[in-house]
C-alpha atoms as a PDB file:
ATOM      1  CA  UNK A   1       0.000   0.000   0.000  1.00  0.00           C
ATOM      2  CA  UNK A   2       2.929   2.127   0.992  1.00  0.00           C
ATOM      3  CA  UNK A   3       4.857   1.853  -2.465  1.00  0.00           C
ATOM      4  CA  UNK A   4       1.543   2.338  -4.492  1.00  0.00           C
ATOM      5  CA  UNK A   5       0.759   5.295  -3.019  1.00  0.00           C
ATOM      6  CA  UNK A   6       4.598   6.540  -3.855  1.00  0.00           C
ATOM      7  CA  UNK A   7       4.152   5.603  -7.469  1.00  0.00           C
ATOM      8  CA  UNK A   8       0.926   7.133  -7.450  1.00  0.00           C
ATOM      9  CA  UNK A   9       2.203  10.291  -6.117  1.00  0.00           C
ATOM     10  CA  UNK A  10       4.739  10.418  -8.293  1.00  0.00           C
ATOM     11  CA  UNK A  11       2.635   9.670 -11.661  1.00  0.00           C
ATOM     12  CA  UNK A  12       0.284  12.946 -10.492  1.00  0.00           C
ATOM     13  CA  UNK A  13       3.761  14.979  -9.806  1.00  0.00           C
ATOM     14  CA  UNK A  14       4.937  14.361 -13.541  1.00  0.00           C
ATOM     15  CA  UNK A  15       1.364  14.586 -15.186  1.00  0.00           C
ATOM     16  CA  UNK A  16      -0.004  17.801 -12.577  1.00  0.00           C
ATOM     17  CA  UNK A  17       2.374  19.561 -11.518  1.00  0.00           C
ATOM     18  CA  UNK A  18       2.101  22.402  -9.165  1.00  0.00           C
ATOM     19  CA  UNK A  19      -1.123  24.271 -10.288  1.00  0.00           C
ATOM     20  CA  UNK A  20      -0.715  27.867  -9.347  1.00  0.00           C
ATOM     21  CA  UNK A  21      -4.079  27.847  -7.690  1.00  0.00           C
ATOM     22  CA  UNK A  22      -3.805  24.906  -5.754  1.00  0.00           C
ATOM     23  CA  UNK A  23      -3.924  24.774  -2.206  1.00  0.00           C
ATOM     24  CA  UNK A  24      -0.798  23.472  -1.612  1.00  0.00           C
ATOM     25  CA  UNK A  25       0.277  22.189   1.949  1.00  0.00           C
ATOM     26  CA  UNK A  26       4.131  23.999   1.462  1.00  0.00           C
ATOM     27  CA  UNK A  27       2.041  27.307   1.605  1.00  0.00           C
ATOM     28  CA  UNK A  28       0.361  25.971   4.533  1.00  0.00           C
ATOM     29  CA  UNK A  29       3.969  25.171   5.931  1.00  0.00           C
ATOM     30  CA  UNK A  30       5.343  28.896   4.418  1.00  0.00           C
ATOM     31  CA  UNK A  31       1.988  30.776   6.606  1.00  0.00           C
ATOM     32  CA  UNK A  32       2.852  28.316   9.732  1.00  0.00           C
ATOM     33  CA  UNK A  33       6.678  29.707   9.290  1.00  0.00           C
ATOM     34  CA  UNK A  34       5.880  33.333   8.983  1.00  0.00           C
ATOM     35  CA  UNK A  35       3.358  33.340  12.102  1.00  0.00           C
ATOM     36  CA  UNK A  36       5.506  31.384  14.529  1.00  0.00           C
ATOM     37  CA  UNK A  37       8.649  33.794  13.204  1.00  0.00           C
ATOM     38  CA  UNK A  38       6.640  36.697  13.951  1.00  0.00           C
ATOM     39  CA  UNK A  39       5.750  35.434  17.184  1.00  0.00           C
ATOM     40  CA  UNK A  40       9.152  34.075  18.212  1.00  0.00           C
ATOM     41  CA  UNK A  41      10.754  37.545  17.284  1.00  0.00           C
ATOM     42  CA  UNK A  42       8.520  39.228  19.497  1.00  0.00           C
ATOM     43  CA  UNK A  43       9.613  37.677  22.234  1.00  0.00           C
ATOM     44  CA  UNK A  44      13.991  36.979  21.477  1.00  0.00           C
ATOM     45  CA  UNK A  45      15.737  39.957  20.776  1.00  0.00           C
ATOM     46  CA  UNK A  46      19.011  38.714  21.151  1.00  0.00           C
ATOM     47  CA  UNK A  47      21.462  37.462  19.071  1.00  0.00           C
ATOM     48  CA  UNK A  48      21.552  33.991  21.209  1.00  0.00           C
ATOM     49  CA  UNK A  49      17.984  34.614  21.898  1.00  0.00           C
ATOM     50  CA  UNK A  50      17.396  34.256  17.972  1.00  0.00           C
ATOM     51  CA  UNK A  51      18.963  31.605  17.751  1.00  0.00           C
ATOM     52  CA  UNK A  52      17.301  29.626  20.692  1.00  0.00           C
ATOM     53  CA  UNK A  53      14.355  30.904  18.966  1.00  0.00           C
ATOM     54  CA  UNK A  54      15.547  29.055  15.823  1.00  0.00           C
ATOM     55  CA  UNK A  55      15.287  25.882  17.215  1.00  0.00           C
ATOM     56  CA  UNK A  56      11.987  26.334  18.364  1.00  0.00           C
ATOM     57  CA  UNK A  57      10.817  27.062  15.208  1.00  0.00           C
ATOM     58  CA  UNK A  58      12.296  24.277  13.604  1.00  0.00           C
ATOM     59  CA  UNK A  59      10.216  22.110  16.503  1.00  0.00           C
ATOM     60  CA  UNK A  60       6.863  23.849  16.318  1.00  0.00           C
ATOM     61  CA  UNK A  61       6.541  23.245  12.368  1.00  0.00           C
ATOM     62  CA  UNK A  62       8.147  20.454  11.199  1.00  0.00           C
ATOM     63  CA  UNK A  63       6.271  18.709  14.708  1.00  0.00           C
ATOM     64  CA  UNK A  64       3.455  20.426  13.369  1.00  0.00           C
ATOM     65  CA  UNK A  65       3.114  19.064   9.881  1.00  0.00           C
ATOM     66  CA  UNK A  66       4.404  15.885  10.800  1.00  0.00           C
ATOM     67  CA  UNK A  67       1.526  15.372  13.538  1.00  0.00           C
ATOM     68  CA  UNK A  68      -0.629  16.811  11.164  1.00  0.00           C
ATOM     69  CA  UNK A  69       0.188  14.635   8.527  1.00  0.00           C
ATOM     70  CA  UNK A  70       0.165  11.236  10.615  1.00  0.00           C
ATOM     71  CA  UNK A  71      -3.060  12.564  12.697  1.00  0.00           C
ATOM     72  CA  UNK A  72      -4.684  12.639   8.881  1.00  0.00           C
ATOM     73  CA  UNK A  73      -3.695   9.606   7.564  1.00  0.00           C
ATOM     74  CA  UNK A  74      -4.415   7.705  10.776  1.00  0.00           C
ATOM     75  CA  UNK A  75      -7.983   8.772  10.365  1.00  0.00           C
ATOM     76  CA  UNK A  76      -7.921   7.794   6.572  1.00  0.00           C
ATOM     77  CA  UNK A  77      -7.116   4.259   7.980  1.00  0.00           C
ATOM     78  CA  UNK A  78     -10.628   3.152   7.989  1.00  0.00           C
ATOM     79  CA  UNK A  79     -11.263   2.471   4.576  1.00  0.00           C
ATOM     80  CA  UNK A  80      -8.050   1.075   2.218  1.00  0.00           C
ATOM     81  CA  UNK A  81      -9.190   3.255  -0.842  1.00  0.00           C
ATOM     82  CA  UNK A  82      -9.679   6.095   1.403  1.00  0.00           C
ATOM     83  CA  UNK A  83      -6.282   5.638   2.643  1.00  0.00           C
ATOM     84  CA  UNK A  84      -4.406   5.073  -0.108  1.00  0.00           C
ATOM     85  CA  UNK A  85      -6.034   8.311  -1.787  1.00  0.00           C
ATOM     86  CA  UNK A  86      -4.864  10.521   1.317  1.00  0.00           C
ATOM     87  CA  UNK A  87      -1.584   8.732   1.105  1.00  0.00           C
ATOM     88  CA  UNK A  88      -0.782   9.431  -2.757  1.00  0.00           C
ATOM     89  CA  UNK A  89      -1.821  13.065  -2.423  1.00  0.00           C
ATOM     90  CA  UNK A  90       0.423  13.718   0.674  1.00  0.00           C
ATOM     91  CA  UNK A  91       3.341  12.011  -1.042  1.00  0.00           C
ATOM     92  CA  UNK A  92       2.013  13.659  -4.541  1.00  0.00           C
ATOM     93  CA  UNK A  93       2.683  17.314  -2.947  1.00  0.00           C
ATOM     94  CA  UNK A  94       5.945  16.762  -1.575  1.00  0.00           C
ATOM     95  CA  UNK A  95       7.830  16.043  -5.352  1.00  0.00           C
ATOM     96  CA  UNK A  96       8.570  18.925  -7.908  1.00  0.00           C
ATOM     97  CA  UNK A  97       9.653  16.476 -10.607  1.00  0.00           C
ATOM     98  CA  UNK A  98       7.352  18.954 -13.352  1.00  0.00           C
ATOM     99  CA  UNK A  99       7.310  21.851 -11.219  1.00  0.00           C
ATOM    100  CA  UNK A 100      11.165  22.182 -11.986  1.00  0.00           C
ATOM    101  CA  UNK A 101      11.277  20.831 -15.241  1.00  0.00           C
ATOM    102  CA  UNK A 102       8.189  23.917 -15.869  1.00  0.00           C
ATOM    103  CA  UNK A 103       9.752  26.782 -14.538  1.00  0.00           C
ATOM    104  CA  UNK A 104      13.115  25.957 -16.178  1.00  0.00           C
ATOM    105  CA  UNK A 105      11.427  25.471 -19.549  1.00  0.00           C
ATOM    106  CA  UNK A 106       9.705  29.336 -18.898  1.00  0.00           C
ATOM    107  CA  UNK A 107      13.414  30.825 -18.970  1.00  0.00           C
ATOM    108  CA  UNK A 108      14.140  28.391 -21.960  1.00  0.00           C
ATOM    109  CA  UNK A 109      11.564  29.531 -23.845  1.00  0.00           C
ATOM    110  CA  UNK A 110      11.928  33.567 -23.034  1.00  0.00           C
ATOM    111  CA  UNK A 111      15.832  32.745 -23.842  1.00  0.00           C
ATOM    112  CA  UNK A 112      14.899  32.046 -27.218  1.00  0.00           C
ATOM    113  CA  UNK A 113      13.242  35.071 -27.996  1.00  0.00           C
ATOM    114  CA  UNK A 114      16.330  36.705 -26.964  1.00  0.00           C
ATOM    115  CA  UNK A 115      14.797  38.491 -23.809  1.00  0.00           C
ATOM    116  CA  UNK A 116      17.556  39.032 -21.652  1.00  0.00           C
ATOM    117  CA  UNK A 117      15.722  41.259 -19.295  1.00  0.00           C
ATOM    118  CA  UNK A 118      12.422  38.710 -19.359  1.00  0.00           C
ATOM    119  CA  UNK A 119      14.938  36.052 -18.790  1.00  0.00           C
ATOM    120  CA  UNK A 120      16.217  37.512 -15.769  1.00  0.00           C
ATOM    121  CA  UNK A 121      12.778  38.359 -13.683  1.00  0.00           C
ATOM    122  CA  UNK A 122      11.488  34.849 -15.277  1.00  0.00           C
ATOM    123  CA  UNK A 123      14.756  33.226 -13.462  1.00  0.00           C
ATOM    124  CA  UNK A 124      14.241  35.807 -10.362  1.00  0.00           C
ATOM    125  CA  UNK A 125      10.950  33.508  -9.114  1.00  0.00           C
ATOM    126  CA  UNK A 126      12.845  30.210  -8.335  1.00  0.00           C
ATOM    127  CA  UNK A 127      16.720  31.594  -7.051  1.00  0.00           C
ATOM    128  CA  UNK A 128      17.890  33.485  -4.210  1.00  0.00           C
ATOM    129  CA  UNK A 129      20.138  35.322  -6.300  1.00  0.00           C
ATOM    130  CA  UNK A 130      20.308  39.155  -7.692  1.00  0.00           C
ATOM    131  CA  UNK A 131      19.605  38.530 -11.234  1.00  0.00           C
ATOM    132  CA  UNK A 132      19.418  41.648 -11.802  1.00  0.00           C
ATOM    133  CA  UNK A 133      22.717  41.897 -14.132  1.00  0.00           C
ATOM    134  CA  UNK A 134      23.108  38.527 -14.979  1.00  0.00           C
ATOM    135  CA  UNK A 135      24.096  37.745 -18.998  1.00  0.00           C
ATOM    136  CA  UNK A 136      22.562  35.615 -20.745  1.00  0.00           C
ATOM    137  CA  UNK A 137      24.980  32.513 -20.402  1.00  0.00           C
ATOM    138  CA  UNK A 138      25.019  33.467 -16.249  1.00  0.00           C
ATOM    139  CA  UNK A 139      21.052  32.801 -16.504  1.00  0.00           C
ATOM    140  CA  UNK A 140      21.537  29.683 -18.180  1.00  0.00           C
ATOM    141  CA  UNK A 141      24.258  28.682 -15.754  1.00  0.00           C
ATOM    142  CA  UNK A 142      21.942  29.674 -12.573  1.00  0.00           C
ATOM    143  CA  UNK A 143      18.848  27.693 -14.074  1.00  0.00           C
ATOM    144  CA  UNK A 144      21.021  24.071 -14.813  1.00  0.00           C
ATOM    145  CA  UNK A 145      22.837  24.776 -11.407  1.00  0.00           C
ATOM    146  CA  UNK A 146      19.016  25.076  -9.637  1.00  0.00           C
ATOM    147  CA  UNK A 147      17.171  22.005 -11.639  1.00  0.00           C
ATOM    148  CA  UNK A 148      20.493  20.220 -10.680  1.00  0.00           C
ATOM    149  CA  UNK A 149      20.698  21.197  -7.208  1.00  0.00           C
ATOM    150  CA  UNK A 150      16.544  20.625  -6.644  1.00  0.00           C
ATOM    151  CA  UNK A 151      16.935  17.325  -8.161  1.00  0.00           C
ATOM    152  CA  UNK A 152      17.930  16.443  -4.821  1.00  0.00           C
ATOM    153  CA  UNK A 153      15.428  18.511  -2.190  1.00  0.00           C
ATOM    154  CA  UNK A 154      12.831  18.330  -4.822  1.00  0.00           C
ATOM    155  CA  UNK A 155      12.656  14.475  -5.600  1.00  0.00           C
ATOM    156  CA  UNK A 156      15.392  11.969  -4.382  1.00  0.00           C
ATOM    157  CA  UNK A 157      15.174  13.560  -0.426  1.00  0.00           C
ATOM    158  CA  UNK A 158      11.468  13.415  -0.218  1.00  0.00           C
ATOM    159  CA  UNK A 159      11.025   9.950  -2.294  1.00  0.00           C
ATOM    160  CA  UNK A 160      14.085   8.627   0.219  1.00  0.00           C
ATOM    161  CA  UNK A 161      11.896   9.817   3.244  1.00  0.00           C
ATOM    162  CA  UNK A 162       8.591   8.822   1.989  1.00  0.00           C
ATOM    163  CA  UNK A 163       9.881   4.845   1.493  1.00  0.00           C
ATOM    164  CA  UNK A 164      11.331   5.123   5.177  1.00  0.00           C
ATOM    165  CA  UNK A 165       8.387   6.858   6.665  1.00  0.00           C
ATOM    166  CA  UNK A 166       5.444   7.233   4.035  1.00  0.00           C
ATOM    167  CA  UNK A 167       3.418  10.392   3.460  1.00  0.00           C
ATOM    168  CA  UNK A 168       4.314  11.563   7.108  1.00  0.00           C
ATOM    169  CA  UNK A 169       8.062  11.757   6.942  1.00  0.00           C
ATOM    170  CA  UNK A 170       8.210  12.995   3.557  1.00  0.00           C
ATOM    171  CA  UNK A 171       6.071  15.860   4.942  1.00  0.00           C
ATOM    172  CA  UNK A 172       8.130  16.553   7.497  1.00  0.00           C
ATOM    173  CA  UNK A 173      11.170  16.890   5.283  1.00  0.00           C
ATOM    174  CA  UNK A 174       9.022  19.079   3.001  1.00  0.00           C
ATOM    175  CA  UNK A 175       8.678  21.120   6.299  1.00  0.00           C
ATOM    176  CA  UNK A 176      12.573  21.191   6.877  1.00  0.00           C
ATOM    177  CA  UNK A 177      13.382  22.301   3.224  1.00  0.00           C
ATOM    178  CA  UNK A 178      10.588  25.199   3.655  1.00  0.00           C
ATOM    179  CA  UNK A 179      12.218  26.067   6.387  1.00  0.00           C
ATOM    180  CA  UNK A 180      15.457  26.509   4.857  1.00  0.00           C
ATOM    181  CA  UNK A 181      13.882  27.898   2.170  1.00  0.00           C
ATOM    182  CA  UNK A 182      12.938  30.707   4.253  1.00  0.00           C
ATOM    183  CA  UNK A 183      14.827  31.487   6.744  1.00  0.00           C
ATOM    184  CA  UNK A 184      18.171  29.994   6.345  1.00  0.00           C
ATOM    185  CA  UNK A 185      19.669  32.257   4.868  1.00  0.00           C
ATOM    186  CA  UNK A 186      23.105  34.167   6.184  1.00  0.00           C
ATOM    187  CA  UNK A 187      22.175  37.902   5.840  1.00  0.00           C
ATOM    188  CA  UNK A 188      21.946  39.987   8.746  1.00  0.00           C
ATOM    189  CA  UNK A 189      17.955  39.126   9.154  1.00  0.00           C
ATOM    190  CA  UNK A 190      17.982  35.354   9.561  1.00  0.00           C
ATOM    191  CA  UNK A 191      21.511  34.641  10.220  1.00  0.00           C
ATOM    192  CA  UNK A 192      20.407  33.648  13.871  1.00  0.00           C
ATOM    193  CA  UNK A 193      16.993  33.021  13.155  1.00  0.00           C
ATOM    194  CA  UNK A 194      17.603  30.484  10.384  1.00  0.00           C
ATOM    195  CA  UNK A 195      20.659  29.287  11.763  1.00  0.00           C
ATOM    196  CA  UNK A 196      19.045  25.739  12.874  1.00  0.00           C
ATOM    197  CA  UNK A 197      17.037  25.461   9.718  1.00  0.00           C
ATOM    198  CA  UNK A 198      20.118  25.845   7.577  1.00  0.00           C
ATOM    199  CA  UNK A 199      22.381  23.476   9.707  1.00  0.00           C
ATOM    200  CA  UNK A 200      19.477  20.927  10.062  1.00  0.00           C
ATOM    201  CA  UNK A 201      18.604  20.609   6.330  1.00  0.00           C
ATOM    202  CA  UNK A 202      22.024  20.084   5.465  1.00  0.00           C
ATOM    203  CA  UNK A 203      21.786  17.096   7.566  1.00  0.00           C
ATOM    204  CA  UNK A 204      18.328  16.043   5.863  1.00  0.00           C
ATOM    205  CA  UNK A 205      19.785  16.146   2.575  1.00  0.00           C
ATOM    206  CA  UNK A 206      23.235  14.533   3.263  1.00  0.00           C
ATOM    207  CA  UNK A 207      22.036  11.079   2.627  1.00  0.00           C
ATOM    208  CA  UNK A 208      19.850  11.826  -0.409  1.00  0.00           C
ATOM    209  CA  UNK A 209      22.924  14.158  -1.934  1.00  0.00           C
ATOM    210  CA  UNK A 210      25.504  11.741  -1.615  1.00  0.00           C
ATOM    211  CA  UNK A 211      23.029   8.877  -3.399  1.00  0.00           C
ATOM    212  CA  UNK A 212      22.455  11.533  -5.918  1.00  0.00           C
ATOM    213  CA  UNK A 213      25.828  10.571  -7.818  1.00  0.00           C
ATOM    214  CA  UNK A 214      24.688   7.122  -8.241  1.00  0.00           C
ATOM    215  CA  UNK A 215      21.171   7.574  -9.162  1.00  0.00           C
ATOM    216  CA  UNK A 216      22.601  11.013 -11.498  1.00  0.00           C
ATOM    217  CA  UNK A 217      24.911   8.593 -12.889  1.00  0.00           C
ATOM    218  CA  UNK A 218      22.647   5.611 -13.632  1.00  0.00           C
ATOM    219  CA  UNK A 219      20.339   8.188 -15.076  1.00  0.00           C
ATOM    220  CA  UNK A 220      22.993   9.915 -17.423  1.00  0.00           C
ATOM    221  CA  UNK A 221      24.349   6.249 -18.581  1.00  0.00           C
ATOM    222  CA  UNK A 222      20.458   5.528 -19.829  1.00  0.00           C
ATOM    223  CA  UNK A 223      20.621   9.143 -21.607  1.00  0.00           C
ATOM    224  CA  UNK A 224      24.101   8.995 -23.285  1.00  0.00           C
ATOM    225  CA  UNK A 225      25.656  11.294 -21.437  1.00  0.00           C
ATOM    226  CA  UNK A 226      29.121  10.913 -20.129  1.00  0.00           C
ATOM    227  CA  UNK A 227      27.975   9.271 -17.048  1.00  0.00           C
ATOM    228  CA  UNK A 228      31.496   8.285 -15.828  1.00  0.00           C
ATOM    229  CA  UNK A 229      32.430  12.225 -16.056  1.00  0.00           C
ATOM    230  CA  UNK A 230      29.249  12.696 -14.219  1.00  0.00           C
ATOM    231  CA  UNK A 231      30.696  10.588 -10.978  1.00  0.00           C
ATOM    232  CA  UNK A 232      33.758  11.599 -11.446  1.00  0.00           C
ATOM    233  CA  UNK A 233      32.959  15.422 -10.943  1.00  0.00           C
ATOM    234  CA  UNK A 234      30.344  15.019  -8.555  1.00  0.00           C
ATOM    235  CA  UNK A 235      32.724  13.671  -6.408  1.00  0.00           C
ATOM    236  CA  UNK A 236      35.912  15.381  -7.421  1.00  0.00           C
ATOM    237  CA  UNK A 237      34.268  19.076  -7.330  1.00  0.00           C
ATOM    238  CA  UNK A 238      32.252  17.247  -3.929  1.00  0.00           C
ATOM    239  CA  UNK A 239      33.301  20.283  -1.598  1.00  0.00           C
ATOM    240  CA  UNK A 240      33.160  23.152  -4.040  1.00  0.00           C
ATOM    241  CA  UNK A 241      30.214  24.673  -2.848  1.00  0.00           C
ATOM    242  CA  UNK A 242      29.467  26.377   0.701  1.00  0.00           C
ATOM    243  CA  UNK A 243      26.629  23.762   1.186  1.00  0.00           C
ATOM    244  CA  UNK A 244      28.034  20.465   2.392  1.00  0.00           C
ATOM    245  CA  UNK A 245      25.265  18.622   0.353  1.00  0.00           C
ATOM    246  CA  UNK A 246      24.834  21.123  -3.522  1.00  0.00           C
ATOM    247  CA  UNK A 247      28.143  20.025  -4.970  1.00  0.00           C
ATOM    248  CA  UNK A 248      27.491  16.635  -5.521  1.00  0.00           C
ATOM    249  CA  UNK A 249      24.255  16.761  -7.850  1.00  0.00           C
ATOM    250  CA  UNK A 250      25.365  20.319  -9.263  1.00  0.00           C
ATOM    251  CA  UNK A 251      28.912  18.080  -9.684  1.00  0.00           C
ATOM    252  CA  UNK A 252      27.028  15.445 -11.446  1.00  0.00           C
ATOM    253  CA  UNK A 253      25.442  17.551 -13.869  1.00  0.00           C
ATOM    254  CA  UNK A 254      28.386  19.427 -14.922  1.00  0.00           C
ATOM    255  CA  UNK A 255      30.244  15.584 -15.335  1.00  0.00           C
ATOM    256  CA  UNK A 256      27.385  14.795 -17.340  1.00  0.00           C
ATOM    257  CA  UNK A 257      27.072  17.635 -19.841  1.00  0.00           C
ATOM    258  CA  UNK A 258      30.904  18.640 -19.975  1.00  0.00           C
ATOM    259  CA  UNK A 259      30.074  22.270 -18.663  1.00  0.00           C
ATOM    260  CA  UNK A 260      31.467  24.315 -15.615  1.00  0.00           C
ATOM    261  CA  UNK A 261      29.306  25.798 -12.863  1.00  0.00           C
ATOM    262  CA  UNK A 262      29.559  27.571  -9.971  1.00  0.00           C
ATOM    263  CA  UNK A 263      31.336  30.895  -9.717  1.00  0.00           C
ATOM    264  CA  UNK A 264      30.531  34.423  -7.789  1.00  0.00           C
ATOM    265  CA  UNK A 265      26.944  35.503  -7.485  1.00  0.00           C
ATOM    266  CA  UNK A 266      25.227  38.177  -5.487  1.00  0.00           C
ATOM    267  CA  UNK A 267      22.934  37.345  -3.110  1.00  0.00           C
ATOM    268  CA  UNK A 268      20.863  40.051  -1.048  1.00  0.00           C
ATOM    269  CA  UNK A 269      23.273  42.833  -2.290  1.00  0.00           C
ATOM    270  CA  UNK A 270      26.555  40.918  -1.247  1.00  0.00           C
ATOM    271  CA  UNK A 271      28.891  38.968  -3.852  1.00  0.00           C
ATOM    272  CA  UNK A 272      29.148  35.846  -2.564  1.00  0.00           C
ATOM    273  CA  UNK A 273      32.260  33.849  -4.312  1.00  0.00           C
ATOM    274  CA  UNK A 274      31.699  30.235  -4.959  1.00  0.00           C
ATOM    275  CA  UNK A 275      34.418  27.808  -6.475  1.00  0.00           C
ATOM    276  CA  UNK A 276      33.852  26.298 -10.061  1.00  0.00           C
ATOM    277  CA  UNK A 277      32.274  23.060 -10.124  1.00  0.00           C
ATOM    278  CA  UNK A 278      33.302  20.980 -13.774  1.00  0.00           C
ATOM    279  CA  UNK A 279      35.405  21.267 -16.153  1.00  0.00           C
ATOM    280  CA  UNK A 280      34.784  23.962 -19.234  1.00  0.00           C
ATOM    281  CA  UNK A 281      35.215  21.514 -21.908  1.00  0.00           C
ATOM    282  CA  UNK A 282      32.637  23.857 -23.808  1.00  0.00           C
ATOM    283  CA  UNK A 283      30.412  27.215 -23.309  1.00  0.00           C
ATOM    284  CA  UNK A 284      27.647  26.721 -21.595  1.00  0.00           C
ATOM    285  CA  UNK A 285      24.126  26.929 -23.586  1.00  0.00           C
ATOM    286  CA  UNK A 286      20.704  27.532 -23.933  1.00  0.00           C
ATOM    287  CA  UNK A 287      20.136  23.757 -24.565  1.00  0.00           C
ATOM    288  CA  UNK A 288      21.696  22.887 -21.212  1.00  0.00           C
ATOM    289  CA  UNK A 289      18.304  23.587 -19.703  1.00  0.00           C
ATOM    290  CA  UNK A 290      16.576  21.056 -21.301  1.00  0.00           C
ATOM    291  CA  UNK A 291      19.431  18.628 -21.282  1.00  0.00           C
ATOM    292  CA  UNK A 292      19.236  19.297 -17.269  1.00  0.00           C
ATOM    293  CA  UNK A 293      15.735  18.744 -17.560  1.00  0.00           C
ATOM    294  CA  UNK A 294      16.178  15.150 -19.239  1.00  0.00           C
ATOM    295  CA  UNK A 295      19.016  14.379 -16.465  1.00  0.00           C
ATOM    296  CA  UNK A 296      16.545  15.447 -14.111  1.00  0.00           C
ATOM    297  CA  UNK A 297      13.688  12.706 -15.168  1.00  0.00           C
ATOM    298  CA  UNK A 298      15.665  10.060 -15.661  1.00  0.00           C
ATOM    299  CA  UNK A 299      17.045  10.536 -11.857  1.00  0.00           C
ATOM    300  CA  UNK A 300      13.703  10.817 -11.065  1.00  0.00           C
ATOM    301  CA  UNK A 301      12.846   7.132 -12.285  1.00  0.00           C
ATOM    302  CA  UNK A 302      16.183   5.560 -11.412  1.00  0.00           C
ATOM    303  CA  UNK A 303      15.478   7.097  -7.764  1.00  0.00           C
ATOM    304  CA  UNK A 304      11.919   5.231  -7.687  1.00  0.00           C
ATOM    305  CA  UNK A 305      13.130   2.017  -9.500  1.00  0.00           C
ATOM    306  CA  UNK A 306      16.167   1.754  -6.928  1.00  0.00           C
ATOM    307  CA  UNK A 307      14.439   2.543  -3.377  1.00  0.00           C
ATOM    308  CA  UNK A 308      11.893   0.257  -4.721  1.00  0.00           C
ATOM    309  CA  UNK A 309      14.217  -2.719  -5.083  1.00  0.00           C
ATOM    310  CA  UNK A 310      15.956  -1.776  -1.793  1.00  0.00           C
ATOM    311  CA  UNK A 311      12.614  -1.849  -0.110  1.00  0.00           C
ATOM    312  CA  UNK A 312      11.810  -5.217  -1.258  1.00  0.00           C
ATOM    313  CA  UNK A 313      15.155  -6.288   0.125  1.00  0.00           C
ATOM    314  CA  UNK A 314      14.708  -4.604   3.385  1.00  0.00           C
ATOM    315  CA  UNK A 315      11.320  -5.544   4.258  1.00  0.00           C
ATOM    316  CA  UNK A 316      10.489  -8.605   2.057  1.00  0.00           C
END
């Protein structure tokens, strides 16, 4: 029942999406956040009183959705349809498998018309960086280096979680990656704040980014990519990123495609430098997106075909 509610979830992911107009339980998560921050701030002035009150954020949400989540699907319980329903639309809302692949194919698309300024707000929505100046191949570079790097919170952490836990624990990872999302980030707002968020979902994702290689790899072999580049930089270029966890499926990509990524961006008005990650066996291009895009899905069903087998194993 578990599994069949992760494949179902998964099918609705690739063929729905995230409908703009959708009720979607991450909002939910983003308005729990914001009140509880508001709150919390009210109360912890302090630099070390931030960051206590950190923690406590962390605890009230992702407790929060996950007792939320189990409370809900306990109650499904009573009927098997019923449950597995509930269970395939929890799981369904935690992947971004066409979310990604949607809102890097917008940028694509405005590319081609040769929009550089359309390009840039388009690419604005889904990074944390200024885009603001950004040339046409630095868009392209920020939009493979995001589809790359989401591969990983997007699909592979949350399908890892939901085979452990079901709908419940992938929730509650959704919840951890929200909160990162939103407050941990290191400017001068949410440096204290967000400290536990940030340091916690680096130790969410460590698992699922280190797999990443193999099922990136798998994935690129199927495609015709250079897969063995694609291990080989995702573990040579492994620590060339401030994030313990980015490098490895950001490394994989650039294996993959022959490309280089990383480099100096701003972020919040401050140039923050960030080593190179691959080797610049060509320019970077437009066609990279959708190349990304194909590495992406094929991850996406080597991840479900692989934790499936290992299930089986596990608890046969």
């Amino acid at each position: 029942m578990s599994i069949l509610s992760i494949y179902i979830g998964y099918i609705v992911d690739l063929i729905v999406g995230d409908p703009y107009s959708f009720p979607h339980p991450v909002r939910f998560i983003g308005n729990l956040i914001k009140f509880t921050e508001k709150k919390l701030r009210s109360i912890f002035k302090s630099e070390e009183g931030l960051k206590i009150a950190g923690f406590i954020l962390w605890i009230v949400t992702v407790g929060i959705t996950y007792l939320v989540t189990y409370l809900v699907v306990k109650i499904s319980s009573f009927n098997p349809t019923v449950l597995l329903i509930v269970n395939s639309f929890m799981i369904y809302t935690t992947l971004a498998t066409k979310c990604l692949k949607d809102e890097s194919v917008k940028i694509y698309n405005v590319l081609k018309t040769g929009d550089i300024e359309k390009s840039r707000v388009q690419l604005s929505y889904i990074v944390g960086r200024d885009t603001t100046d950004l040339n046409k191949q630095e868009i392209i570079r920020a939009t493979v280096e995001t589809v790359a790097e989401n591969t990983v919170d997007g699909i592979i952490a949350p399908m890892f979680y939901a085979f452990i836990g079901g709908a419940p624990l992938a929730m509650a990872y959704k919840a951890i990656n929200t909160l990162d999302s939103t407050v941990g980030y290191k400017n001068d707002k949410y440096k204290d704040l967000g400290f536990a968020s940030a340091k916690i979902d680096d130790i969410a994702n460590y698992i699922p980014a280190r797999i990443s290689v193999i099922l990136m790899t798998i994935g690129s072999l199927v495609l015709g990519y250079d897969y063995k580049n694609c291990a080989k930089i995702a573990i040579r270029d492994r620590k060339n990123h401030k994030s313990p966890n980015c490098a490895y499926p950001e490394g994989a990509v650039a294996g993959a495609l022959g490309i280089q990524l990383g480099g100096t961006n701003i972020y919040f008005g401050k140039a923050v430098y960030k080593p190179t990650i691959g080797d610049k066996h060509r320019e970077i291009e437009q066609d990279d997106i959708v190349k990304t895009n194909k590495v992406m899905y094929a991850t996406s069903i080597t991840s479900m075909i692989v934790f499936t087998l290992v299930h089986i194993v596990l608890f046969k």
